[in-house]
N, C-alpha and C. Protein backbone atom coordinates (compact mmCIF):
# COMPACT_ATOMS: atom_id res chain seq x y z
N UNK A 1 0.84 -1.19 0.00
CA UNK A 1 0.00 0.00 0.00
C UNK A 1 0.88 1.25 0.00
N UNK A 2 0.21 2.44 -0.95
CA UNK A 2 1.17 3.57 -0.34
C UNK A 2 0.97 4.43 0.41
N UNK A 3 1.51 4.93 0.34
CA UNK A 3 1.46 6.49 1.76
C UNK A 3 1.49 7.58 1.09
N UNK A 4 1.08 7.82 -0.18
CA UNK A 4 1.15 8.69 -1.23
C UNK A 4 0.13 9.37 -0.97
N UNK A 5 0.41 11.18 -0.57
CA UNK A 5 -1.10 11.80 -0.53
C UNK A 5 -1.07 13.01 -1.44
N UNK A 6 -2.31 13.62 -1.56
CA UNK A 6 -2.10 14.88 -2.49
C UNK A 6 -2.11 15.61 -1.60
N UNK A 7 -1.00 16.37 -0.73
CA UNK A 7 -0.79 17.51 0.24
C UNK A 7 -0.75 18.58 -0.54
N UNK A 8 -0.86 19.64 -0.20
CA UNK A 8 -0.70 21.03 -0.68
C UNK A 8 0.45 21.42 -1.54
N UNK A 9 1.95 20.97 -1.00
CA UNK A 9 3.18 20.85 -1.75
C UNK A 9 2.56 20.09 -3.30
N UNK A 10 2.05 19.02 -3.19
CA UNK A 10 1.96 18.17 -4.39
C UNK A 10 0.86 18.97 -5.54
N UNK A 11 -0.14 19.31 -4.64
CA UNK A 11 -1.25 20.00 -5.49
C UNK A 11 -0.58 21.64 -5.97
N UNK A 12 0.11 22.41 -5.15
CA UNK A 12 0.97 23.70 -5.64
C UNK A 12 1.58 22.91 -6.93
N UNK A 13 2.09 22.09 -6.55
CA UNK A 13 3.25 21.81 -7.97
C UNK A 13 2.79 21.31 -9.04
N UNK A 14 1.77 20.86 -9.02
CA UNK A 14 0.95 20.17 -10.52
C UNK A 14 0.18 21.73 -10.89
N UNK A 15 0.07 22.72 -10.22
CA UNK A 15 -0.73 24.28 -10.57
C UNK A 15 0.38 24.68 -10.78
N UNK A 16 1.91 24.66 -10.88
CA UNK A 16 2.82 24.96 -11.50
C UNK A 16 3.13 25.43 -12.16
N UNK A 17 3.07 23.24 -12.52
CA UNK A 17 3.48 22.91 -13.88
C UNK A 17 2.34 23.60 -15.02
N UNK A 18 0.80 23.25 -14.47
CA UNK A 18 0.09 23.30 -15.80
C UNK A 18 -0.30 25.21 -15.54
N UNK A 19 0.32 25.95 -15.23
CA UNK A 19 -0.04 27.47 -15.10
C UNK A 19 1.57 27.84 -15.57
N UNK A 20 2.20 27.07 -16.34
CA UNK A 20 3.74 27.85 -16.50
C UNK A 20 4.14 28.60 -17.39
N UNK A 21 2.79 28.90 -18.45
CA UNK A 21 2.93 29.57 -19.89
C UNK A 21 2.10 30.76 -19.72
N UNK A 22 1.13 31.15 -17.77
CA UNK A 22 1.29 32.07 -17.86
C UNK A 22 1.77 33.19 -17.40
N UNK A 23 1.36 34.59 -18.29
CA UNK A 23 1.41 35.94 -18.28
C UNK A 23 1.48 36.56 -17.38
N UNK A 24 0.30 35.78 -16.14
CA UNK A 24 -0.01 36.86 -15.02
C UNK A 24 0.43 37.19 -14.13
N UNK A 25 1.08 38.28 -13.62
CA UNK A 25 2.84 38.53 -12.65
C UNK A 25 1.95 38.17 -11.48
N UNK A 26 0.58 38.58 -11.14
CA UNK A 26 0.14 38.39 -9.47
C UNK A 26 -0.37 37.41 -9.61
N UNK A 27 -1.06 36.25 -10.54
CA UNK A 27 -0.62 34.89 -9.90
C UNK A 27 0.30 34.58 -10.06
N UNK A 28 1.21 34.55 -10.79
CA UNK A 28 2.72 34.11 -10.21
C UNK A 28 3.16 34.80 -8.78
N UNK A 29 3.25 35.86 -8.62
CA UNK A 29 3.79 36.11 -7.35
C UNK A 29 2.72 35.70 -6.37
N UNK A 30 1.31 35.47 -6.14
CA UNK A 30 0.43 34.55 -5.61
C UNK A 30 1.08 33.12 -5.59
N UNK A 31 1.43 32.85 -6.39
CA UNK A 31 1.78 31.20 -6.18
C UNK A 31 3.10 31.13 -5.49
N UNK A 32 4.04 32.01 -5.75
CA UNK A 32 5.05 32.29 -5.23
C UNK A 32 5.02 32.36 -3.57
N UNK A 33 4.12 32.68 -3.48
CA UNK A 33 4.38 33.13 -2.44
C UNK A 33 3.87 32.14 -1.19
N UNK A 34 2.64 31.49 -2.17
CA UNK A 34 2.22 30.28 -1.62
C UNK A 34 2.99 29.23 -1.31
N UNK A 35 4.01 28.97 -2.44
CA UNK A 35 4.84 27.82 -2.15
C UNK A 35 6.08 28.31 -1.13
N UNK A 36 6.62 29.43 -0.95
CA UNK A 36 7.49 29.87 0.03
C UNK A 36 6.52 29.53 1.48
N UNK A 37 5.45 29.74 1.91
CA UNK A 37 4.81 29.38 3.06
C UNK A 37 4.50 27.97 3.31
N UNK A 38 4.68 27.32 2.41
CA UNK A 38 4.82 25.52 2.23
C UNK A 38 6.37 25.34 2.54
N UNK A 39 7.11 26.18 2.29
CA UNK A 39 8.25 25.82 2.37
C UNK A 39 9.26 25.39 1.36
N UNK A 40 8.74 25.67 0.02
CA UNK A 40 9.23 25.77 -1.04
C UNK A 40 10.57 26.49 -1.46
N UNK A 41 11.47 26.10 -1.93
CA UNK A 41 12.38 27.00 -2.28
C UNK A 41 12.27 27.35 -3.93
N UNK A 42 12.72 28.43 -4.34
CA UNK A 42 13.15 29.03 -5.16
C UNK A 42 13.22 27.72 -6.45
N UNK A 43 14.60 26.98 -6.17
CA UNK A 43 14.65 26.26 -7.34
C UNK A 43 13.41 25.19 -7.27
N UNK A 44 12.86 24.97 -6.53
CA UNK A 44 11.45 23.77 -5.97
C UNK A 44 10.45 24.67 -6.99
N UNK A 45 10.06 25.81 -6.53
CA UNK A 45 9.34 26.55 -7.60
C UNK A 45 9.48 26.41 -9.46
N UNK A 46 10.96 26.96 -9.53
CA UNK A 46 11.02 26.96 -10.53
C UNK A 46 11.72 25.13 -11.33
N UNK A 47 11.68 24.12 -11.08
CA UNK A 47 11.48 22.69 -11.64
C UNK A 47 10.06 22.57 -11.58
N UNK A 48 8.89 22.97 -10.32
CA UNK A 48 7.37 22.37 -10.63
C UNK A 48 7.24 23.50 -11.63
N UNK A 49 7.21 24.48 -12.47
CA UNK A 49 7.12 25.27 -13.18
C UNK A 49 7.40 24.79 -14.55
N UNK A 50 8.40 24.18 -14.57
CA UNK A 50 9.47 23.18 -15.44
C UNK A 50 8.16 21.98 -15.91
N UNK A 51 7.46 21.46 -14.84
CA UNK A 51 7.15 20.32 -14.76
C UNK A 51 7.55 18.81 -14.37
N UNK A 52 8.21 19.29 -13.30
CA UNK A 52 9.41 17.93 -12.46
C UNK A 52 9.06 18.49 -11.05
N UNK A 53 9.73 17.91 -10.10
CA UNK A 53 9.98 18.22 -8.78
C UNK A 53 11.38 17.18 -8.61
N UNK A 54 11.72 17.69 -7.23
CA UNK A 54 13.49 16.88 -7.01
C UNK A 54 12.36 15.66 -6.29
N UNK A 55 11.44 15.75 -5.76
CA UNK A 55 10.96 14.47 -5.82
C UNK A 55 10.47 13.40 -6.50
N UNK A 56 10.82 11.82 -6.32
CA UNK A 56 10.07 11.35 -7.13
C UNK A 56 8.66 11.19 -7.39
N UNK A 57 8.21 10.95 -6.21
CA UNK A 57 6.71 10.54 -6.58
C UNK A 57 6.38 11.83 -6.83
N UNK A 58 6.23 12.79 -6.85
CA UNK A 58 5.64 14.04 -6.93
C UNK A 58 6.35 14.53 -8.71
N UNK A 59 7.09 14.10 -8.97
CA UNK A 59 7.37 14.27 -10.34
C UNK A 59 6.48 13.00 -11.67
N UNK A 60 6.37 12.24 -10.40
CA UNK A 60 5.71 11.07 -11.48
C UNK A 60 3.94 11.68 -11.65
N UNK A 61 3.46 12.29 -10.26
CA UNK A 61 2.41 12.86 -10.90
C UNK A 61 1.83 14.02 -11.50
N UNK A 62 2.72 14.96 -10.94
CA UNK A 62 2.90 16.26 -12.05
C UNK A 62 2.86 15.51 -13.49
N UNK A 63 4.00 14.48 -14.16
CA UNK A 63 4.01 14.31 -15.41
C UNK A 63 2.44 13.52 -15.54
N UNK A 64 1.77 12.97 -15.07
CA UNK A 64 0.91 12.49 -14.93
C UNK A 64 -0.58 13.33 -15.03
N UNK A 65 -0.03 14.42 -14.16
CA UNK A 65 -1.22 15.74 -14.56
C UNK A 65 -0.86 16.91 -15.70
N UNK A 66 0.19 16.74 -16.75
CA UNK A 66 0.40 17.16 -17.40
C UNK A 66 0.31 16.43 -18.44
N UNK A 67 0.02 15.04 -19.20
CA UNK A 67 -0.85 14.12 -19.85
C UNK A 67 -2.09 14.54 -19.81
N UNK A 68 -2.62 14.40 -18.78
CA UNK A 68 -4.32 14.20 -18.68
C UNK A 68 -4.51 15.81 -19.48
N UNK A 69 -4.00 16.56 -18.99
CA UNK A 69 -4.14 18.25 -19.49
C UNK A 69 -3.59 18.15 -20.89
N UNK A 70 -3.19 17.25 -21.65
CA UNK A 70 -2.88 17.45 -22.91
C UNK A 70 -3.58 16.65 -24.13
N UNK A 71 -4.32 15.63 -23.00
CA UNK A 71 -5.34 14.95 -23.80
C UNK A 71 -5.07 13.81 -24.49
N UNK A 72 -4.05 13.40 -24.84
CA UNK A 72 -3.63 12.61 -26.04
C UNK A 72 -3.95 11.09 -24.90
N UNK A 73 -3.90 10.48 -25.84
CA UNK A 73 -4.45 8.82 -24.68
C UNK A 73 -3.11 8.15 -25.02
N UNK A 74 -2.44 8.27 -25.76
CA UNK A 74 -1.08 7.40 -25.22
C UNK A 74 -0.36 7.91 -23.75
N UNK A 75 -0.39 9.60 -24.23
CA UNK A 75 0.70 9.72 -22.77
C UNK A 75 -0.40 9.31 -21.98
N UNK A 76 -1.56 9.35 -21.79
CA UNK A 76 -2.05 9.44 -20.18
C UNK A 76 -2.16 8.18 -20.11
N UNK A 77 -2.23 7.38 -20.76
CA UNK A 77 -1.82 5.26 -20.16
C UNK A 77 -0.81 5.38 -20.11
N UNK A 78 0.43 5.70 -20.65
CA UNK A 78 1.64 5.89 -20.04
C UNK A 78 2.00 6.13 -18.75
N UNK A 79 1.70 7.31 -18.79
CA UNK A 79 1.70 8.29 -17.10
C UNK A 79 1.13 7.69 -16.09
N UNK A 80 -0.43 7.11 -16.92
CA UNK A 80 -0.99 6.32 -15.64
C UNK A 80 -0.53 4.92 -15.06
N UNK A 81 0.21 4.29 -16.45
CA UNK A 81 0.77 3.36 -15.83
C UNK A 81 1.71 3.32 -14.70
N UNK A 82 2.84 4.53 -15.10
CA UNK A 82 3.99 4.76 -14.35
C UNK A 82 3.25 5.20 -13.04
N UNK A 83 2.69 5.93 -12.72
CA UNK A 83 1.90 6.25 -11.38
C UNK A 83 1.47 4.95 -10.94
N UNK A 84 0.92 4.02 -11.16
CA UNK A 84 0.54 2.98 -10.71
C UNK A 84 1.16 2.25 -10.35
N UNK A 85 2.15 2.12 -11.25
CA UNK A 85 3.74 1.33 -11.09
C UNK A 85 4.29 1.40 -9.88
N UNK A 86 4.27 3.05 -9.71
CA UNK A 86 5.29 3.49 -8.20
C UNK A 86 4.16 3.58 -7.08
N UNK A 87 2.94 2.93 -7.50
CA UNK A 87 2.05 2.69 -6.29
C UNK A 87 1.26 4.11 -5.79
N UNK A 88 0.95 4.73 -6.91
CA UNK A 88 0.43 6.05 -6.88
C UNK A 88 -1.56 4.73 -6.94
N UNK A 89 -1.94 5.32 -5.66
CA UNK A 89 -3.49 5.02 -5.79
C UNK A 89 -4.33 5.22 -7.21
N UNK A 90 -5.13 4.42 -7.49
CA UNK A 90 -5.95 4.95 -8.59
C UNK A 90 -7.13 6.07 -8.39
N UNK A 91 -7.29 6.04 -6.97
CA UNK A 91 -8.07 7.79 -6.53
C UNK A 91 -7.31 8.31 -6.56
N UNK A 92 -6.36 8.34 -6.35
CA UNK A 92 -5.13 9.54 -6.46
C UNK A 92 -4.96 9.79 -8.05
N UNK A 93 -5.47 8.98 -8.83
CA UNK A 93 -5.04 9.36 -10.33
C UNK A 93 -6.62 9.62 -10.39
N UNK A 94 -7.19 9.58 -10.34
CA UNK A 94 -8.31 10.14 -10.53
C UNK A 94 -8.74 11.60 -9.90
N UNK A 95 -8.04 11.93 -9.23
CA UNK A 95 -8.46 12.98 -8.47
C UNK A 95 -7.50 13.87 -9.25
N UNK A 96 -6.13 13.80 -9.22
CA UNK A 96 -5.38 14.33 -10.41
C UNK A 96 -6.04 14.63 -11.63
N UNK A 97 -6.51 13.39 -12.21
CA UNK A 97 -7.65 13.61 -12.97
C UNK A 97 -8.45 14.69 -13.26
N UNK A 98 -9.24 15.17 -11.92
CA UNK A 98 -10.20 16.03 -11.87
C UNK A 98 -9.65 17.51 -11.80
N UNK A 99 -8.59 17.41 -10.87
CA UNK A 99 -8.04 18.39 -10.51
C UNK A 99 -7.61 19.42 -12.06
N UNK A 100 -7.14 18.72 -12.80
CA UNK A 100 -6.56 19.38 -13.94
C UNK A 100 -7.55 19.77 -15.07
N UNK A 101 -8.87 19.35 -14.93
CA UNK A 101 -9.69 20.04 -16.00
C UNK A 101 -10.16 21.40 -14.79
N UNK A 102 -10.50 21.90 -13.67
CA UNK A 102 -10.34 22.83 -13.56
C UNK A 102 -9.68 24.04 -14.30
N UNK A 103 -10.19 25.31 -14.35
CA UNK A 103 -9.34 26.21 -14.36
C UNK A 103 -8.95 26.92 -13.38
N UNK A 104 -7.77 27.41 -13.36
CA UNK A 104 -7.14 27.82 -12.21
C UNK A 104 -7.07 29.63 -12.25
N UNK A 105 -7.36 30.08 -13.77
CA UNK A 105 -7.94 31.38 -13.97
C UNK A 105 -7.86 31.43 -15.17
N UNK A 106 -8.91 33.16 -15.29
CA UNK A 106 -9.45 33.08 -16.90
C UNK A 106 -8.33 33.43 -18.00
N UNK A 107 -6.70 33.34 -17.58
CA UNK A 107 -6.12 33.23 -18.60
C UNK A 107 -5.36 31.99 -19.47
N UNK A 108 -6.36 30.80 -18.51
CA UNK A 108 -5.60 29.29 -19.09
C UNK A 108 -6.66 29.12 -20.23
């Protein structure tokens, strides 16, 4: 079983990755500022931005919520496999899931 949860660190970093093309300086410095009160550093910011983290499991589902947000059905059986692989829950990929058709604001 895993011990894999979607904490705030994990959910900041998949809003990152899929918010990294934009424009808007005050949500960026909003998010910024969010992940510094998580405890985020600087380069932590800028890799979930990237779309990675120095962690693993948290990089396997960022890439995982950056599939589902791109639609194509190879990567996301891919992604989902690999999440499954490393014992990422299938609510946890589902909730990822959900999480990423949100919008996070009206410039995505």
């Amino acid at each position: 079983m895993s011990c894999f949860t979607m904490g705030d660190r994990v959910r900041l970093s998949i809003e990152l990755a899929l918010t990294a093309d934009s424009v808007d300086p005050l949500r960026r410095e909003r998010q910024d500022d969010f992940a510094r009160g998580l405890g985020m550093t600087r380069a932590e910011i800028d890799v979930a931005r990237g779309g990675s983290s120095f962690d693993a499991m948290t990089s396997i589902v960022v890439a995982l919520a950056i599939a589902f947000r791109r639609g194509a059905e190879h990567q996301v059986a891919s992604a989902r496999e690999r999440a499954l692989n490393a014992r990422v829950p299938e609510g946890i990929c589902r909730e990822i899931q959900a999480f990423t058709i949100q919008p996070f604001d009206s410039d995505d």
